[in-house]
C-alpha atoms as a PDB file:
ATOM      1  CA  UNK A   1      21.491  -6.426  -2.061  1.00  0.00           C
ATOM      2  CA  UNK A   2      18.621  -3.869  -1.130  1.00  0.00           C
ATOM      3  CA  UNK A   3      16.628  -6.925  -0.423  1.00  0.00           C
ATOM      4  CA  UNK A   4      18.883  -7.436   2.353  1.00  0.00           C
ATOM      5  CA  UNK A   5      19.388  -4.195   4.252  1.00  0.00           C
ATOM      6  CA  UNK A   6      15.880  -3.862   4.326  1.00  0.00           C
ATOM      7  CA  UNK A   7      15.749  -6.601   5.594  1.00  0.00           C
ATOM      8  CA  UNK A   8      18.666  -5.856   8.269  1.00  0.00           C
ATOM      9  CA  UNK A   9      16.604  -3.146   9.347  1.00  0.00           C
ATOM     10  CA  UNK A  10      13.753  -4.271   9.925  1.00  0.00           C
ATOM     11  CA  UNK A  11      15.220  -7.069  12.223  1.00  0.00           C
ATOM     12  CA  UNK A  12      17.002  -4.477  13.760  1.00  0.00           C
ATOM     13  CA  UNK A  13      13.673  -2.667  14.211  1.00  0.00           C
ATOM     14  CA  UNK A  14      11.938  -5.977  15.468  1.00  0.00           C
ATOM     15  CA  UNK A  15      14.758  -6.213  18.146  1.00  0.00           C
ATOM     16  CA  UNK A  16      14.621  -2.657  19.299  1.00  0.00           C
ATOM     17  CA  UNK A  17      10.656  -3.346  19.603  1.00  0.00           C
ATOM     18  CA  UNK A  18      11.839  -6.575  21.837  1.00  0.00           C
ATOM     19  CA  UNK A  19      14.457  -5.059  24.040  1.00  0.00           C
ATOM     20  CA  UNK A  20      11.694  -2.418  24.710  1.00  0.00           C
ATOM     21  CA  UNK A  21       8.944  -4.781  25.982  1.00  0.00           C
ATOM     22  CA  UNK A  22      11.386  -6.081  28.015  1.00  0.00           C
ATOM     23  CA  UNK A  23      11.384  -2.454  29.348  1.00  0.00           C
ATOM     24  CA  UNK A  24       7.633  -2.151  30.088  1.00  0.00           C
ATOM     25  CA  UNK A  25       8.323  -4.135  33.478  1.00  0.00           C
ATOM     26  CA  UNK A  26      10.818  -2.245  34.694  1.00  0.00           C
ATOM     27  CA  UNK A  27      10.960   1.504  35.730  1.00  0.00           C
ATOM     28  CA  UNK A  28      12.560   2.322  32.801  1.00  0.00           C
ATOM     29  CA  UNK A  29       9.561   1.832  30.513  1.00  0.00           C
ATOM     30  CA  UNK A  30       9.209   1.196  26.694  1.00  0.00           C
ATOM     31  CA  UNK A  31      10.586   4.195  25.311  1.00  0.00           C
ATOM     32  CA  UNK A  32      13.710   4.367  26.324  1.00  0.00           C
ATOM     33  CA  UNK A  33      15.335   1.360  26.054  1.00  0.00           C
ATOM     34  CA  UNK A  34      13.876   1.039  22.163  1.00  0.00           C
ATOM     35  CA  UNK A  35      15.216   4.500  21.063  1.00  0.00           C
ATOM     36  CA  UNK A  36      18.717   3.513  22.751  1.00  0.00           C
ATOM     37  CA  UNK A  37      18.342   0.412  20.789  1.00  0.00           C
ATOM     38  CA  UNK A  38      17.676   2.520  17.808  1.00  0.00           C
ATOM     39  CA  UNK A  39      20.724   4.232  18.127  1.00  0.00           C
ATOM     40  CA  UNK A  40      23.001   1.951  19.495  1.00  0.00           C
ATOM     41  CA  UNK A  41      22.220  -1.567  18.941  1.00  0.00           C
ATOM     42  CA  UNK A  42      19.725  -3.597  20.744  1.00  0.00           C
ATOM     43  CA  UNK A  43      22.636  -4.978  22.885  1.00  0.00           C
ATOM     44  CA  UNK A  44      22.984  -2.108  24.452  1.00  0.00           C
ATOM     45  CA  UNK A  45      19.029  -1.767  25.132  1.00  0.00           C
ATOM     46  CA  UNK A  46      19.156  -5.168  26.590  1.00  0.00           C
ATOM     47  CA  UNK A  47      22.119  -4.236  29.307  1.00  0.00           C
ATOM     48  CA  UNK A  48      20.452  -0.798  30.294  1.00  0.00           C
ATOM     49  CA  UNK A  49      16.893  -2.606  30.509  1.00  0.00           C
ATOM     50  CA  UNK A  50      18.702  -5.817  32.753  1.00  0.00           C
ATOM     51  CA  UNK A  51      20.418  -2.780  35.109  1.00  0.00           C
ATOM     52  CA  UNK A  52      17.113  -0.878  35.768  1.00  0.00           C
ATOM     53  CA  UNK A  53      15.081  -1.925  38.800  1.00  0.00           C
ATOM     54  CA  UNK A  54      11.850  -4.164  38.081  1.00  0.00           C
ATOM     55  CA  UNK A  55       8.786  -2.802  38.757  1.00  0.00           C
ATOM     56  CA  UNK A  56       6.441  -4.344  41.909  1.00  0.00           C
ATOM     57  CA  UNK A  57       4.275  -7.625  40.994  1.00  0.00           C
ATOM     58  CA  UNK A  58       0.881  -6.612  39.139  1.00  0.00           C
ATOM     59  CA  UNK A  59       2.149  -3.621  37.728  1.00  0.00           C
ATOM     60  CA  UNK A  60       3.740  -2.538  34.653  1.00  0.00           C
ATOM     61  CA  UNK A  61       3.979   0.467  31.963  1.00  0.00           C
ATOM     62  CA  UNK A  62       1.563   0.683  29.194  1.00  0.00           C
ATOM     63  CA  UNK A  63       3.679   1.622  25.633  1.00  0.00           C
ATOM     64  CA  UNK A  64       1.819   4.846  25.233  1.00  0.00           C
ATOM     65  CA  UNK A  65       1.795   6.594  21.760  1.00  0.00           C
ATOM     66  CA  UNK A  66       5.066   5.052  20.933  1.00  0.00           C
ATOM     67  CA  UNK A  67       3.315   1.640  21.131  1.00  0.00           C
ATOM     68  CA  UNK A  68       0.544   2.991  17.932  1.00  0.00           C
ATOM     69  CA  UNK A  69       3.465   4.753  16.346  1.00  0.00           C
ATOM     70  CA  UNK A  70       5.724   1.916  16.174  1.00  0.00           C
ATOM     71  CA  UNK A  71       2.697  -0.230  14.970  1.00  0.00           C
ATOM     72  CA  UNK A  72       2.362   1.918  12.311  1.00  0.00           C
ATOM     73  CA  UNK A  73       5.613   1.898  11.188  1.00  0.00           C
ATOM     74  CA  UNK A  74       5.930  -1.785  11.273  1.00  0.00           C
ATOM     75  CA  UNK A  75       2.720  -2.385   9.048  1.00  0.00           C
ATOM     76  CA  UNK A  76       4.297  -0.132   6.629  1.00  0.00           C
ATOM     77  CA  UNK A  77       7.465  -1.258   6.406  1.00  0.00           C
ATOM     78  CA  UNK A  78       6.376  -4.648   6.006  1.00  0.00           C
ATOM     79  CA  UNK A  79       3.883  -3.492   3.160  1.00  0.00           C
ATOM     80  CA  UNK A  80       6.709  -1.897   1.303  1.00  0.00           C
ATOM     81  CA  UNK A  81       9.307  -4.704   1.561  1.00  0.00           C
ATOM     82  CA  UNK A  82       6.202  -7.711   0.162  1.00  0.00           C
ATOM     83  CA  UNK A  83       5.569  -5.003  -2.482  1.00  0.00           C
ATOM     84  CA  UNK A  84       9.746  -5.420  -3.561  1.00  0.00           C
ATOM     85  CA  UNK A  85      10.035  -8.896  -2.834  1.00  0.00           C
ATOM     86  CA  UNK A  86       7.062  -9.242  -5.311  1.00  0.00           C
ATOM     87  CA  UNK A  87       8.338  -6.928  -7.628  1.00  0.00           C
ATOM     88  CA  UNK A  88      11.635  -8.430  -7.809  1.00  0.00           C
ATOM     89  CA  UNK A  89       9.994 -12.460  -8.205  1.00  0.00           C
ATOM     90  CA  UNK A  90       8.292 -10.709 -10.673  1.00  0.00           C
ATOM     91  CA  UNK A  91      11.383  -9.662 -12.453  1.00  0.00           C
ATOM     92  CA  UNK A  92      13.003 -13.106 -12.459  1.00  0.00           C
ATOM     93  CA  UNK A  93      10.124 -14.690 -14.009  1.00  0.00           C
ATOM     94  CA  UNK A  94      10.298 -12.649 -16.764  1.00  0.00           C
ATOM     95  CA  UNK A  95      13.732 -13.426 -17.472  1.00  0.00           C
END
């Protein structure tokens, strides 16, 4: 059961990271649209990203801080969820 809304979340986190590259070539950027799909769901990112204006051809937003940050986070998370999928294989092979 944990197994699974960690894993929930971190799709929901993958996403949110999605719907916000989508964002980078449009006016509306990266951050936005992945905190709204943080909040919300990344449905919602996705409409607000489609109803922004694109940017011109050759140019787009770079992901600033939130791009290392949100790096970061990602490693991690995906450390600590091999860590308890091992631990819990593990577990059944002792049984």
């Amino acid at each position: 059961m944990v197994l699974v809304l960690i894993f929930a979340l971190l799709s929901g986190c993958f996403l949110a990271a999605l719907v916000g590259m989508l964002g980078r070539r449009r006016t509306i950027g990266f951050g936005w649209p992945f905190v709204l799909s943080l909040v919300f769901t990344p449905l919602v990112g996705l409409i607000i990203v489609l109803l922004s204006e694109k940017l011109p051809d050759g140019q787009k937003k770079g992901l600033g801080c939130i791009g290392g940050i949100l790096a970061f986070l990602g490693f991690l998370c995906l450390l600590v969820f091999l860590l308890m999928l091992l631990g819990g294989g593990a577990m059944i092979a002792a049984l």
